[in-house]
N, C-alpha and C. Protein backbone atom coordinates (compact mmCIF):
# COMPACT_ATOMS: atom_id res chain seq x y z
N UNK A 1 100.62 85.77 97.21
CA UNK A 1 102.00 86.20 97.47
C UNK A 1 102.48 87.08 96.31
N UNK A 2 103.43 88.43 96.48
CA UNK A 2 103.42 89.28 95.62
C UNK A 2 104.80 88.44 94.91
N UNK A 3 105.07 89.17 93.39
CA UNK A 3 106.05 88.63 92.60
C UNK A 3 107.45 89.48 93.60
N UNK A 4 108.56 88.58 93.14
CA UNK A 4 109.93 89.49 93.88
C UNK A 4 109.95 90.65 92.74
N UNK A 5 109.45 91.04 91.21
CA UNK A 5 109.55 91.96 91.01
C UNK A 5 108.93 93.32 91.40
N UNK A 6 107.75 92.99 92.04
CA UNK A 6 106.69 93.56 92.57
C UNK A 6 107.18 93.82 94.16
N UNK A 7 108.21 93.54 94.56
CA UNK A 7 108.71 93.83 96.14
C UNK A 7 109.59 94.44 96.10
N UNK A 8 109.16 95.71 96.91
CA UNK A 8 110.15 96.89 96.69
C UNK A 8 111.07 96.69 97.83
N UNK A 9 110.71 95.86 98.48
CA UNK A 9 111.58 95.67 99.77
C UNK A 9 113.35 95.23 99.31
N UNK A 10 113.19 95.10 98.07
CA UNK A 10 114.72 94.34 96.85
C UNK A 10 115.05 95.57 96.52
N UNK A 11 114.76 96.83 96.59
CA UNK A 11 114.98 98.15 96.43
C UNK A 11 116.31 98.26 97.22
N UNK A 12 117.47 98.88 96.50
CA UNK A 12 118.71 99.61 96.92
C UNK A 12 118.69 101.00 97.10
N UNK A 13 118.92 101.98 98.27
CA UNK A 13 118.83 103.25 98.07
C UNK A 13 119.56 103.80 96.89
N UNK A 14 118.63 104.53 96.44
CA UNK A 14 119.40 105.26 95.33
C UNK A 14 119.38 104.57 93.79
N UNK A 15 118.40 103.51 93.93
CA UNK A 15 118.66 102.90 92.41
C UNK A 15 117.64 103.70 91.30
N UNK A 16 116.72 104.72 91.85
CA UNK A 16 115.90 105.52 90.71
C UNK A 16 117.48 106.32 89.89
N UNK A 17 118.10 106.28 91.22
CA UNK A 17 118.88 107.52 90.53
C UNK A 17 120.35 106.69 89.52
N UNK A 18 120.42 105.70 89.83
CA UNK A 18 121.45 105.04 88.99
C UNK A 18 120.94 104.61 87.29
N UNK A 19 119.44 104.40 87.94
CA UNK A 19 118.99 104.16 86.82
C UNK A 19 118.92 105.35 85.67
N UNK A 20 119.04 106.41 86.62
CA UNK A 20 118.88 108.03 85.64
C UNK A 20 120.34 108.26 85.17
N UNK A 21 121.20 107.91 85.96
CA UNK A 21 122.77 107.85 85.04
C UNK A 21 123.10 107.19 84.19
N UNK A 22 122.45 105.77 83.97
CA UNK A 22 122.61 104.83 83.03
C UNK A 22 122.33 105.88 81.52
N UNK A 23 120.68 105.94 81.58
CA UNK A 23 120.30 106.86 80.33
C UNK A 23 120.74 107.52 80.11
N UNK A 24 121.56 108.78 80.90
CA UNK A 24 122.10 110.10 80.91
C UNK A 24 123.46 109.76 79.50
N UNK A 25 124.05 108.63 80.35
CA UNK A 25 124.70 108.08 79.51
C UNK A 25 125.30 106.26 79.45
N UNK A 26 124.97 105.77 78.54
CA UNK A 26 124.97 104.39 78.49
C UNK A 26 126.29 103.56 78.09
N UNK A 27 127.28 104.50 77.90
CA UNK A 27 128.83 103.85 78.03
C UNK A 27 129.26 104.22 79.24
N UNK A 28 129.96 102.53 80.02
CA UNK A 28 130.20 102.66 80.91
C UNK A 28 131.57 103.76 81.79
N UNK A 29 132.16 103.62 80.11
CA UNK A 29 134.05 104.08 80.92
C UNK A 29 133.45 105.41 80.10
N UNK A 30 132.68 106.22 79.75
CA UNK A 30 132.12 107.74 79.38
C UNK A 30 131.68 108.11 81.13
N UNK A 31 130.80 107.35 81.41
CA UNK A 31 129.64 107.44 82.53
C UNK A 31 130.53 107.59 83.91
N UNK A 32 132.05 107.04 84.17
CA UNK A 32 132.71 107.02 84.75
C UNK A 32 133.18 108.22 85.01
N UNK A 33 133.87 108.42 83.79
CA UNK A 33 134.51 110.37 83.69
C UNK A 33 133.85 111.26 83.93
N UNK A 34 132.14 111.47 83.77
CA UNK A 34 131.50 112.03 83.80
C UNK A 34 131.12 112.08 85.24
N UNK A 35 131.33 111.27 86.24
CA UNK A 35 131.19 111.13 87.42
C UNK A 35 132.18 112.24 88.38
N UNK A 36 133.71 112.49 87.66
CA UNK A 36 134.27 112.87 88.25
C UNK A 36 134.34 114.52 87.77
N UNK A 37 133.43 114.72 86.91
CA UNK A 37 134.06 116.19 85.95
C UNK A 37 132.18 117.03 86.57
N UNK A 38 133.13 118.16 87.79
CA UNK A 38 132.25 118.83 88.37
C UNK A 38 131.73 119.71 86.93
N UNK A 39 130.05 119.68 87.03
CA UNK A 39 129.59 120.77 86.16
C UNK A 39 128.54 120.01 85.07
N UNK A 40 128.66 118.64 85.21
CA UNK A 40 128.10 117.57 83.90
C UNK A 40 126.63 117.13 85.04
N UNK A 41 125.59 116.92 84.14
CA UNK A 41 124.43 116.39 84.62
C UNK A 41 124.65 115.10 85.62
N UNK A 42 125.39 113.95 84.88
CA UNK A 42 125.93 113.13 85.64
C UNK A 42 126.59 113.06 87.00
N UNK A 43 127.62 114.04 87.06
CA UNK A 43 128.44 114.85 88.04
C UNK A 43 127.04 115.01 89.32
N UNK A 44 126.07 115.33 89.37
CA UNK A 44 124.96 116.14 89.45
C UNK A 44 124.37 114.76 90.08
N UNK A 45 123.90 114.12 89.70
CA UNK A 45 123.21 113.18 89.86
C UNK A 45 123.98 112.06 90.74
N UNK A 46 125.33 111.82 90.79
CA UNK A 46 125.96 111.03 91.31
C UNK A 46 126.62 111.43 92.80
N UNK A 47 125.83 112.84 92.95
CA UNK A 47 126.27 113.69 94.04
C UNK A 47 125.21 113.26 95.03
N UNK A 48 124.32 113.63 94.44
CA UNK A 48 122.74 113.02 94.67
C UNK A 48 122.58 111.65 95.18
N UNK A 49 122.88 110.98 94.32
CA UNK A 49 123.30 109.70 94.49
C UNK A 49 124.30 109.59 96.44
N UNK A 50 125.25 109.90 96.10
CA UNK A 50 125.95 109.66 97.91
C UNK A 50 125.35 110.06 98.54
N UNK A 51 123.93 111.02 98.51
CA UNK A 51 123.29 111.35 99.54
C UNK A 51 122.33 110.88 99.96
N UNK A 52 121.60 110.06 99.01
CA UNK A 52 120.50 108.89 99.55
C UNK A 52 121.63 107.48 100.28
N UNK A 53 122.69 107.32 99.79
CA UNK A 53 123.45 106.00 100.47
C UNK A 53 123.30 106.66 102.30
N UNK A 54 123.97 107.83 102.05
CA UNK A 54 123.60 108.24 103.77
C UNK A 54 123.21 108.63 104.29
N UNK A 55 122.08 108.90 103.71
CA UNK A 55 120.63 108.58 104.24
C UNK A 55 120.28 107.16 104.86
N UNK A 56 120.19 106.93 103.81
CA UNK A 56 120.14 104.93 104.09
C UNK A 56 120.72 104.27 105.36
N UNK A 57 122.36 104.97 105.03
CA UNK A 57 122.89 104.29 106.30
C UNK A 57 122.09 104.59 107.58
N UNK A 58 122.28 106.11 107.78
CA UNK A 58 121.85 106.54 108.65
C UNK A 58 119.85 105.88 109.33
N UNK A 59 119.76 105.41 108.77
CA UNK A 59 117.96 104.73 108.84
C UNK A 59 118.49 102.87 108.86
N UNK A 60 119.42 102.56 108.90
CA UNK A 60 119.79 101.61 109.63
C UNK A 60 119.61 101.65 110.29
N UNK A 61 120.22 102.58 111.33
CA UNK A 61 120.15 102.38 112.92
C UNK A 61 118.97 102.57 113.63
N UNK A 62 117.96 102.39 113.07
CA UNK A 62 116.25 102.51 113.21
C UNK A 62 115.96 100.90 113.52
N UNK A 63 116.51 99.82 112.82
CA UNK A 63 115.93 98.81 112.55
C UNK A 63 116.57 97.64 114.02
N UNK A 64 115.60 96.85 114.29
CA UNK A 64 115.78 96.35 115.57
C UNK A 64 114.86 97.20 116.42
N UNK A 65 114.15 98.27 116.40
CA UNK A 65 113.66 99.61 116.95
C UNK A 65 112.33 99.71 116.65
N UNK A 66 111.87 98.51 115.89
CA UNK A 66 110.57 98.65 115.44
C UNK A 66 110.35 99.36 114.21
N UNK A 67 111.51 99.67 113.68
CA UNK A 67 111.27 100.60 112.49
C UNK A 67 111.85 100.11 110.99
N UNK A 68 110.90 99.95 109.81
CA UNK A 68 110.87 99.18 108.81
C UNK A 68 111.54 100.62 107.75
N UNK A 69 112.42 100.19 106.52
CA UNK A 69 111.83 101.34 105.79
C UNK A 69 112.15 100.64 104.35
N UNK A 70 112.07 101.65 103.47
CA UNK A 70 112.06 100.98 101.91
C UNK A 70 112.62 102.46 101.04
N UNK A 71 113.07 102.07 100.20
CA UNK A 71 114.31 102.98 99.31
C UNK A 71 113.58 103.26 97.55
N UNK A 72 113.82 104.10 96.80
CA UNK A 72 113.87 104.32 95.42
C UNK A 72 112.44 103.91 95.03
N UNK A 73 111.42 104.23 95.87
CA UNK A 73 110.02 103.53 95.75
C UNK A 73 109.32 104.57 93.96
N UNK A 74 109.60 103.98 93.08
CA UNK A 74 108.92 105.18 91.82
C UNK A 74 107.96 105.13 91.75
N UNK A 75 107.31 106.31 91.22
CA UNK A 75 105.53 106.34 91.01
C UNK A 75 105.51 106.40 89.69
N UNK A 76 104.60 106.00 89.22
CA UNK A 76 103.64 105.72 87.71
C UNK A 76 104.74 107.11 86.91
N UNK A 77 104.58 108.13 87.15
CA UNK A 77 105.38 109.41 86.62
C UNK A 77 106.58 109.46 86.16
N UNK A 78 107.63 108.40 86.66
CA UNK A 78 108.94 108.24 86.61
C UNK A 78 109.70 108.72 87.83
N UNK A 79 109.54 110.28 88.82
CA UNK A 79 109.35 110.37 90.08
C UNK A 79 109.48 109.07 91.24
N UNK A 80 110.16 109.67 92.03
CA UNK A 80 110.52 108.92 93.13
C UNK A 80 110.42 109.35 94.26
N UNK A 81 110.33 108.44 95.52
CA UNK A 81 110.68 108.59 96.99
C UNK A 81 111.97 108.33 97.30
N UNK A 82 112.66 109.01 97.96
CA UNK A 82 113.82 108.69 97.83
C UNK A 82 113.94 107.81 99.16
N UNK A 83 113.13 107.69 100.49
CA UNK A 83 112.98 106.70 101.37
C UNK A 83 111.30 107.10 102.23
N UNK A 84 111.19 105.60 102.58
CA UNK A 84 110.26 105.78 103.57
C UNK A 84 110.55 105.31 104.65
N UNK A 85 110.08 105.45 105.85
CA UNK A 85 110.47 104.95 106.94
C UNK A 85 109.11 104.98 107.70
N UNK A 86 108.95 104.04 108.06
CA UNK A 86 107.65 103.67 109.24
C UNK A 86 108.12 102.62 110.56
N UNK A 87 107.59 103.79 111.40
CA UNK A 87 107.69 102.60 112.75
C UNK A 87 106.83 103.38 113.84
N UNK A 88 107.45 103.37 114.49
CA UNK A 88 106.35 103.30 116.34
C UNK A 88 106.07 105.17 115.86
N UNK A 89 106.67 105.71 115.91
CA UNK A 89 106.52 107.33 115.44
C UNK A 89 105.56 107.33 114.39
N UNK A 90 105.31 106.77 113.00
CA UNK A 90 104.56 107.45 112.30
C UNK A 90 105.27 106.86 110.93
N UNK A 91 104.75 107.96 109.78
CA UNK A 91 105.77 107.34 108.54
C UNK A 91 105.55 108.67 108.12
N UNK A 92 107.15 108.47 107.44
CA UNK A 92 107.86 109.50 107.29
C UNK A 92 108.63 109.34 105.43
N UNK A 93 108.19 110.43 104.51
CA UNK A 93 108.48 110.95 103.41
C UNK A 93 109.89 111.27 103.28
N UNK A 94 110.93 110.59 103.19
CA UNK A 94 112.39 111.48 103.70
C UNK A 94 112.78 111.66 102.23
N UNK A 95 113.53 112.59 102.26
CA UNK A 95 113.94 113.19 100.56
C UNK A 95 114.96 113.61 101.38
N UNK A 96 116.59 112.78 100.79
CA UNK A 96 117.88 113.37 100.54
C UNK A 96 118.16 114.40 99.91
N UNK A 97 119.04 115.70 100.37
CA UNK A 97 119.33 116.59 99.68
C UNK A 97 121.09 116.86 99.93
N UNK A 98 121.44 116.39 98.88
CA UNK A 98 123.16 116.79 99.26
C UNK A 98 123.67 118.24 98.47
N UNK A 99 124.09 118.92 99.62
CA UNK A 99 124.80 120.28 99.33
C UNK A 99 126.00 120.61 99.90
N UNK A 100 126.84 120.00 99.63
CA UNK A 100 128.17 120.14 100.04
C UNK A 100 128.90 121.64 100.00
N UNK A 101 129.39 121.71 101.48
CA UNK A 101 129.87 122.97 101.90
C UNK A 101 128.79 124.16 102.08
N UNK A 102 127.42 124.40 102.06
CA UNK A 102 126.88 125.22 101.31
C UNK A 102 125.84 125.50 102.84
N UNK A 103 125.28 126.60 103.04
CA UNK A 103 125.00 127.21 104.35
C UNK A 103 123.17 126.98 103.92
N UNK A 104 122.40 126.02 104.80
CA UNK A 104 120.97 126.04 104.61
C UNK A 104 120.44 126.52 105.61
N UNK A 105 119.30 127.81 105.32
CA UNK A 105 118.42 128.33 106.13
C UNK A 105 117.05 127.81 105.60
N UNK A 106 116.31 127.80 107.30
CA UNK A 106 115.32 126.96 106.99
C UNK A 106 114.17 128.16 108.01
N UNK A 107 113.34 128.65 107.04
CA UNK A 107 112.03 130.15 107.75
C UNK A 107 111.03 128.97 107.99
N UNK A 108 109.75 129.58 108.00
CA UNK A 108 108.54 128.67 108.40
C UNK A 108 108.12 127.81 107.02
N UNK A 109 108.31 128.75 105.37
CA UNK A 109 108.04 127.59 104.60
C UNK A 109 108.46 127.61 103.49
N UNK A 110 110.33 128.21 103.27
CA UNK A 110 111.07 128.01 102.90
C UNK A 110 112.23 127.31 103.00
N UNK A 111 113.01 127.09 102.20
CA UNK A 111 114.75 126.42 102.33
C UNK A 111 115.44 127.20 101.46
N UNK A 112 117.03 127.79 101.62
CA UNK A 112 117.47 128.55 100.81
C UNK A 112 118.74 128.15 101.02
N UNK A 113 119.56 128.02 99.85
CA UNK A 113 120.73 127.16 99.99
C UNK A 113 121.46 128.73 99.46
N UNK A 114 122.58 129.19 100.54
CA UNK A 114 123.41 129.98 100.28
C UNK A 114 122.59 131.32 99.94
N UNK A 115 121.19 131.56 100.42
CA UNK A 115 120.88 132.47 99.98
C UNK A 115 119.76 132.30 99.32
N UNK A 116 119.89 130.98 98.23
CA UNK A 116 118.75 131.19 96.75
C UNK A 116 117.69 130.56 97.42
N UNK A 117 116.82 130.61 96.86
CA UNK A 117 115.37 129.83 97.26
C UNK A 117 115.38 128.37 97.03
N UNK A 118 114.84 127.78 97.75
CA UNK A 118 114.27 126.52 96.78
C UNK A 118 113.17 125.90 96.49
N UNK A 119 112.37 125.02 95.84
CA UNK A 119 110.96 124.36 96.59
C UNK A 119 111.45 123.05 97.11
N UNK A 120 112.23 122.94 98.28
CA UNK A 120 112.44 121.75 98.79
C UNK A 120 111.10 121.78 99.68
N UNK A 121 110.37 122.36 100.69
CA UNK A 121 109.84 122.46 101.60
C UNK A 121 108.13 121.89 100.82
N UNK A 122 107.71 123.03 99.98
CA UNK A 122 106.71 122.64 99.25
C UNK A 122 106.23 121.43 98.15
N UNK A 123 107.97 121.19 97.71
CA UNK A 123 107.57 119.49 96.84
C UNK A 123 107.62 118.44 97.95
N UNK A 124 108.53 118.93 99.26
CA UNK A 124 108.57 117.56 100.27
C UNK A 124 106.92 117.56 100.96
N UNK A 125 106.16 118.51 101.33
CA UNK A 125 104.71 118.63 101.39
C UNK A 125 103.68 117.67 100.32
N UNK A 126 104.13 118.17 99.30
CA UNK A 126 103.64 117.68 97.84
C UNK A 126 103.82 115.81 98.05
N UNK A 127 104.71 115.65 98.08
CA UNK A 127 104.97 114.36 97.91
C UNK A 127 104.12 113.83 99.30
N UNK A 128 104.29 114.40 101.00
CA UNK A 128 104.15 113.24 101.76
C UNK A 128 102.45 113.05 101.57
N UNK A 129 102.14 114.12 101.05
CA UNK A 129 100.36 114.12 100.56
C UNK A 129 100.16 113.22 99.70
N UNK A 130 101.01 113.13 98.74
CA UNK A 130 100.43 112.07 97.49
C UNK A 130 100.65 110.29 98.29
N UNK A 131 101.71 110.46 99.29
CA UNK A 131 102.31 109.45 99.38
C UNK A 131 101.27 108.39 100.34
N UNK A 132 100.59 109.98 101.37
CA UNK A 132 99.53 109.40 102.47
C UNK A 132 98.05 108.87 101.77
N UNK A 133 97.80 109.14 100.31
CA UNK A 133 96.80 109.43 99.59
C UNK A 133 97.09 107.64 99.25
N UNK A 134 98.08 107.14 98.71
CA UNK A 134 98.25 105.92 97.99
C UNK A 134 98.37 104.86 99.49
N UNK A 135 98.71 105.20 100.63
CA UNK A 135 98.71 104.40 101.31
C UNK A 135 96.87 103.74 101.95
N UNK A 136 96.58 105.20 102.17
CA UNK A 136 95.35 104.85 102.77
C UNK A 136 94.29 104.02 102.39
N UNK A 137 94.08 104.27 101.56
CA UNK A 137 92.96 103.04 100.91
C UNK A 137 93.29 101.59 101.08
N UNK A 138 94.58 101.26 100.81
CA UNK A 138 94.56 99.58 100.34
C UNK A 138 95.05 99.48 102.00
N UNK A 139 95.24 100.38 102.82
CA UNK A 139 95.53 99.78 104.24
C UNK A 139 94.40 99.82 105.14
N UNK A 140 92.94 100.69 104.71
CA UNK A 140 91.88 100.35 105.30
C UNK A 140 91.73 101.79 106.37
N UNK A 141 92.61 102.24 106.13
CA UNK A 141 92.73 102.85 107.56
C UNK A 141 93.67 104.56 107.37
N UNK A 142 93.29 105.56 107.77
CA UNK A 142 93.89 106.69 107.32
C UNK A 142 95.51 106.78 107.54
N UNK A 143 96.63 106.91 107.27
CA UNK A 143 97.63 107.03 106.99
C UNK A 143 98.29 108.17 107.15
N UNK A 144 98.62 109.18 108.06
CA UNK A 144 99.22 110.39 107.75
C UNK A 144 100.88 110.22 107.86
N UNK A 145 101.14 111.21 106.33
CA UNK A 145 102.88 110.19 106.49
C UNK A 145 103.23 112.37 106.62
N UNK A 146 104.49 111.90 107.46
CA UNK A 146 105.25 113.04 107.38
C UNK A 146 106.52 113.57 106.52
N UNK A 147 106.84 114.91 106.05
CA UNK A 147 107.62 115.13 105.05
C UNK A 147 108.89 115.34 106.35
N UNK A 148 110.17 114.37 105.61
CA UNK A 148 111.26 114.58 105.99
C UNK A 148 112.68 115.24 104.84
N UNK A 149 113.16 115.96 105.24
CA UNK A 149 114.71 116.17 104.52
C UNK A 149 115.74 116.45 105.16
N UNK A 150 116.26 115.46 104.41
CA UNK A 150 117.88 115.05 105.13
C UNK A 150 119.04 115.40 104.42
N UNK A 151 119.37 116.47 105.02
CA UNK A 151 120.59 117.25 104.16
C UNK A 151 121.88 116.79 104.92
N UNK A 152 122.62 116.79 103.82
CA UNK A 152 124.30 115.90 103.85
C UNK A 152 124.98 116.79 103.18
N UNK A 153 126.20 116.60 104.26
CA UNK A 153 127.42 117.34 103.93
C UNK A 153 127.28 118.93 103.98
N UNK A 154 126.55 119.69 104.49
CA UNK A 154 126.10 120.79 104.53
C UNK A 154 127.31 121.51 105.66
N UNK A 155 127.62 122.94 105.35
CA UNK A 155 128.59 123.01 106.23
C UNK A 155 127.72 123.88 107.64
N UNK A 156 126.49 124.54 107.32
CA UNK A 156 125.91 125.19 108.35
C UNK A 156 124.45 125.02 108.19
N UNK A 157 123.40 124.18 108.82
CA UNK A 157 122.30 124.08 108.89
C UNK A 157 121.23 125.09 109.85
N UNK A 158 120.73 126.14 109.53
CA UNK A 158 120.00 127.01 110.10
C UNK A 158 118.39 126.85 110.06
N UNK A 159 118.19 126.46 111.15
CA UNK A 159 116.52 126.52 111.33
C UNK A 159 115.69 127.61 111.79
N UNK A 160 114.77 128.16 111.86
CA UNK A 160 114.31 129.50 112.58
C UNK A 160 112.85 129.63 112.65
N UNK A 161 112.53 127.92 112.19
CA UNK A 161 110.93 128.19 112.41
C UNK A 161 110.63 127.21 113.65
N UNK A 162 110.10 127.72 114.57
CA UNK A 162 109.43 126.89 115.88
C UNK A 162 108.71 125.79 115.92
N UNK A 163 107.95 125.65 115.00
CA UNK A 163 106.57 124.26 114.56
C UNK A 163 107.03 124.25 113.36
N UNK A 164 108.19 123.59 112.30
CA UNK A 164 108.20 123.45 111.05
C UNK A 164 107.32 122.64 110.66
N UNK A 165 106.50 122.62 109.22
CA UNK A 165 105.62 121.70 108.48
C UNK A 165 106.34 120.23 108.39
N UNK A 166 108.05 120.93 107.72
CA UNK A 166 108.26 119.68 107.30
C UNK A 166 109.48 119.40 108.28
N UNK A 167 109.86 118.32 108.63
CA UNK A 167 111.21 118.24 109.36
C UNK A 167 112.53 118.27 108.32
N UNK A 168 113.50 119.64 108.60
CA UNK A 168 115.08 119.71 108.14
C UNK A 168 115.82 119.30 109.09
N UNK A 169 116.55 118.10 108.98
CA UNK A 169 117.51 117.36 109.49
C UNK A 169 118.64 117.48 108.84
N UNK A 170 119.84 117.66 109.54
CA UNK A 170 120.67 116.88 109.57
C UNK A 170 121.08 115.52 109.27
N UNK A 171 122.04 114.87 108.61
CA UNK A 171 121.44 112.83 108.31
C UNK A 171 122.34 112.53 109.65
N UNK A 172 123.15 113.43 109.97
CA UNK A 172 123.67 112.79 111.32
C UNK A 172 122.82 112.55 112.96
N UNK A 173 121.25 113.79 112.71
CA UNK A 173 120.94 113.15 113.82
C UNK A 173 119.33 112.40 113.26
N UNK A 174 119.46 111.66 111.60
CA UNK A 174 118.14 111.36 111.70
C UNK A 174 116.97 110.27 112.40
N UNK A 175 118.16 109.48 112.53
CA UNK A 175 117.40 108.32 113.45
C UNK A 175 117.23 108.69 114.73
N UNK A 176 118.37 109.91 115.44
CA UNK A 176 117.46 110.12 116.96
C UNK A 176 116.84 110.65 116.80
N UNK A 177 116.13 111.75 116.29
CA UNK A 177 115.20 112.45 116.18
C UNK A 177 113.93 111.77 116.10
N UNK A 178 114.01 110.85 114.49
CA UNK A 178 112.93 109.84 114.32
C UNK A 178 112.60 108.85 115.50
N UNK A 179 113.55 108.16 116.08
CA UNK A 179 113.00 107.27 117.32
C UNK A 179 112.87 108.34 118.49
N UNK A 180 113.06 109.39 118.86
CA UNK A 180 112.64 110.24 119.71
C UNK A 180 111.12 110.75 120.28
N UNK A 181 110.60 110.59 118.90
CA UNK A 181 109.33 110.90 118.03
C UNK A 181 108.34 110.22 119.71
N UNK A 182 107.30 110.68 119.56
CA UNK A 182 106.02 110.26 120.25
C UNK A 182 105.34 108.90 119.45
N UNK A 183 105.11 107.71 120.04
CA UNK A 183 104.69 106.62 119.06
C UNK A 183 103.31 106.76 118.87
N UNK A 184 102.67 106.31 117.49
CA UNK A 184 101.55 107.06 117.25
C UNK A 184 101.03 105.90 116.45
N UNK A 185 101.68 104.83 116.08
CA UNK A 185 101.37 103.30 115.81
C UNK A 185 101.33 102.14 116.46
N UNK A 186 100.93 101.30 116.37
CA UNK A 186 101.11 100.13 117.39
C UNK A 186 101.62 99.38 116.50
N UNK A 187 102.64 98.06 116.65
CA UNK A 187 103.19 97.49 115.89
C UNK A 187 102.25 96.76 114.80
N UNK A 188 101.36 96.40 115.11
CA UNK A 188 100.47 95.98 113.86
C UNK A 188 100.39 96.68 112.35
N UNK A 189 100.01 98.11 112.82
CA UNK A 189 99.56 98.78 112.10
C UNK A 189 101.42 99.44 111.09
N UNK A 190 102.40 99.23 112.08
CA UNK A 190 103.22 99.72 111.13
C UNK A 190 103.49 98.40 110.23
N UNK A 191 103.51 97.18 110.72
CA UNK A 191 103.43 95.75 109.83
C UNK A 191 102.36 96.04 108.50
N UNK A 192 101.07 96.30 108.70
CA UNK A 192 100.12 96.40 107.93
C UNK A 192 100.50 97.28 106.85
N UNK A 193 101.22 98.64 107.39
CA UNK A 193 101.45 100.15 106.04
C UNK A 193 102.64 99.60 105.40
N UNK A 194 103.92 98.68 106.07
CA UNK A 194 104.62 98.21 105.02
C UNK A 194 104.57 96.93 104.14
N UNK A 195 103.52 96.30 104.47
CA UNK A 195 102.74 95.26 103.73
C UNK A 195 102.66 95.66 102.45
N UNK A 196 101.60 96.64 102.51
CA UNK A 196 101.12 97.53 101.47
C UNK A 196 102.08 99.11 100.75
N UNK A 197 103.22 98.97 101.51
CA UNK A 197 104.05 99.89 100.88
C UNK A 197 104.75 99.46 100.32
N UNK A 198 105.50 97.98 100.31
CA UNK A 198 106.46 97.30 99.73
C UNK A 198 106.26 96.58 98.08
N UNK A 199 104.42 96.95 97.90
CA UNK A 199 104.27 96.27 97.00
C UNK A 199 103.80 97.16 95.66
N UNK A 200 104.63 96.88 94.71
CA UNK A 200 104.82 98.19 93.71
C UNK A 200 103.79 98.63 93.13
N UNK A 201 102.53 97.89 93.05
CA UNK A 201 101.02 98.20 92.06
C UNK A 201 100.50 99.37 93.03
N UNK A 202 101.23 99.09 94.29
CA UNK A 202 100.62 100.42 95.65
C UNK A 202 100.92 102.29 94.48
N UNK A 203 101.71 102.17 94.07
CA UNK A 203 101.96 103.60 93.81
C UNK A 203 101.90 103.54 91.90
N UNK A 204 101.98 102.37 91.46
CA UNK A 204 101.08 102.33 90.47
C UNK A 204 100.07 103.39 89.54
N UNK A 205 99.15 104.12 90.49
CA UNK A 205 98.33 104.74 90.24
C UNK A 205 98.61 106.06 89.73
């Protein structure tokens, strides 16, 4: 039986990132102000922060549905997942991105917020590879996890590629989309990948 420190399933969305405000700064009534004063790293991070909570919420409404997921999963690097989600569809890499007010176009294997570039598309690739790489072995069995991003608060979401690599969502429609999905697991096997995803020596490596 794994230790409860070793069970990521005790994971709160968003606690890599609370934990990164703590350090940023370690007085509490500083860390406060800094929350509210647009332009500060903190500011930055705590923005970030509301966008994995709704995320989260939003991957509630998955559960009862056959669908498990797990939050703030860190790798050996300091790096994080910001959620996983596995069920009858598959498993899925989701990375929160909050851009409030701000117009996202999405080509075949870019993201550009207002224009600028980003590597959201290529680190969310990056990651669901490393992520399918750590699952597979200790589950016996090949693993292909998919890259998701879930952008919040966005005032205009533009897609324009036909077969995207990675899925750009909306967090308002992420759970229909995800239970929409073609099922590509049988309940065993999604029991089995969060067995082995919940337990922290998994990403260890």
């Amino acid at each position: 039986m794994q230790s409860l420190a070793d069970d990521l399933a005790r994971n709160r969305p968003g606690d890599a990132v609370r934990r990164k405000i703590r350090e940023l700064q370690p007085n509490p009534v500083l860390r406060l102000i800094d929350r509210g004063r647009p332009g500060t790293d903190i500011y930055s991070w705590a923005s970030g922060l509301k966008g994995e909570q709704r995320t989260a919420r939003r991957l509630r409404r998955l559960r009862g549905h056959g669908w498990l997921t797990l939050h703030a999963i860190q790798w050996a690097t300091g790096t994080d997942i910001d959620h996983l989600a596995i069920g009858p569809a598959g498993v899925f890499a989701i990375n929160s991105k909050r851009h409030p007010d701000k117009t996202l176009w999405y080509g075949d294997r870019a993201v550009t917020v207002n224009g600028a570039p980003t590597r959201h598309i290529a680190a969310s690739q990056s990651e669901a590879r490393k992520v399918s790489r750590a699952l597979s072995m200790p589950c016996g069995f090949q693993v292909p996890v998919r890259p998701v991003i879930s952008v919040v608060d966005v005032a205009k979401l533009i897609v324009k590629s036909a077969n995207p690599p990675v899925l750009v969502l909306e967090v308002e429609h992420l759970d229909r989309v995800l239970s929409g999905l073609t099922p590509t697991l049988s309940a065993d096997e999604v029991a089995r990948i969060y067995e082995v995803a919940r337990r922290g020596r998994t990403w260890s490596g």
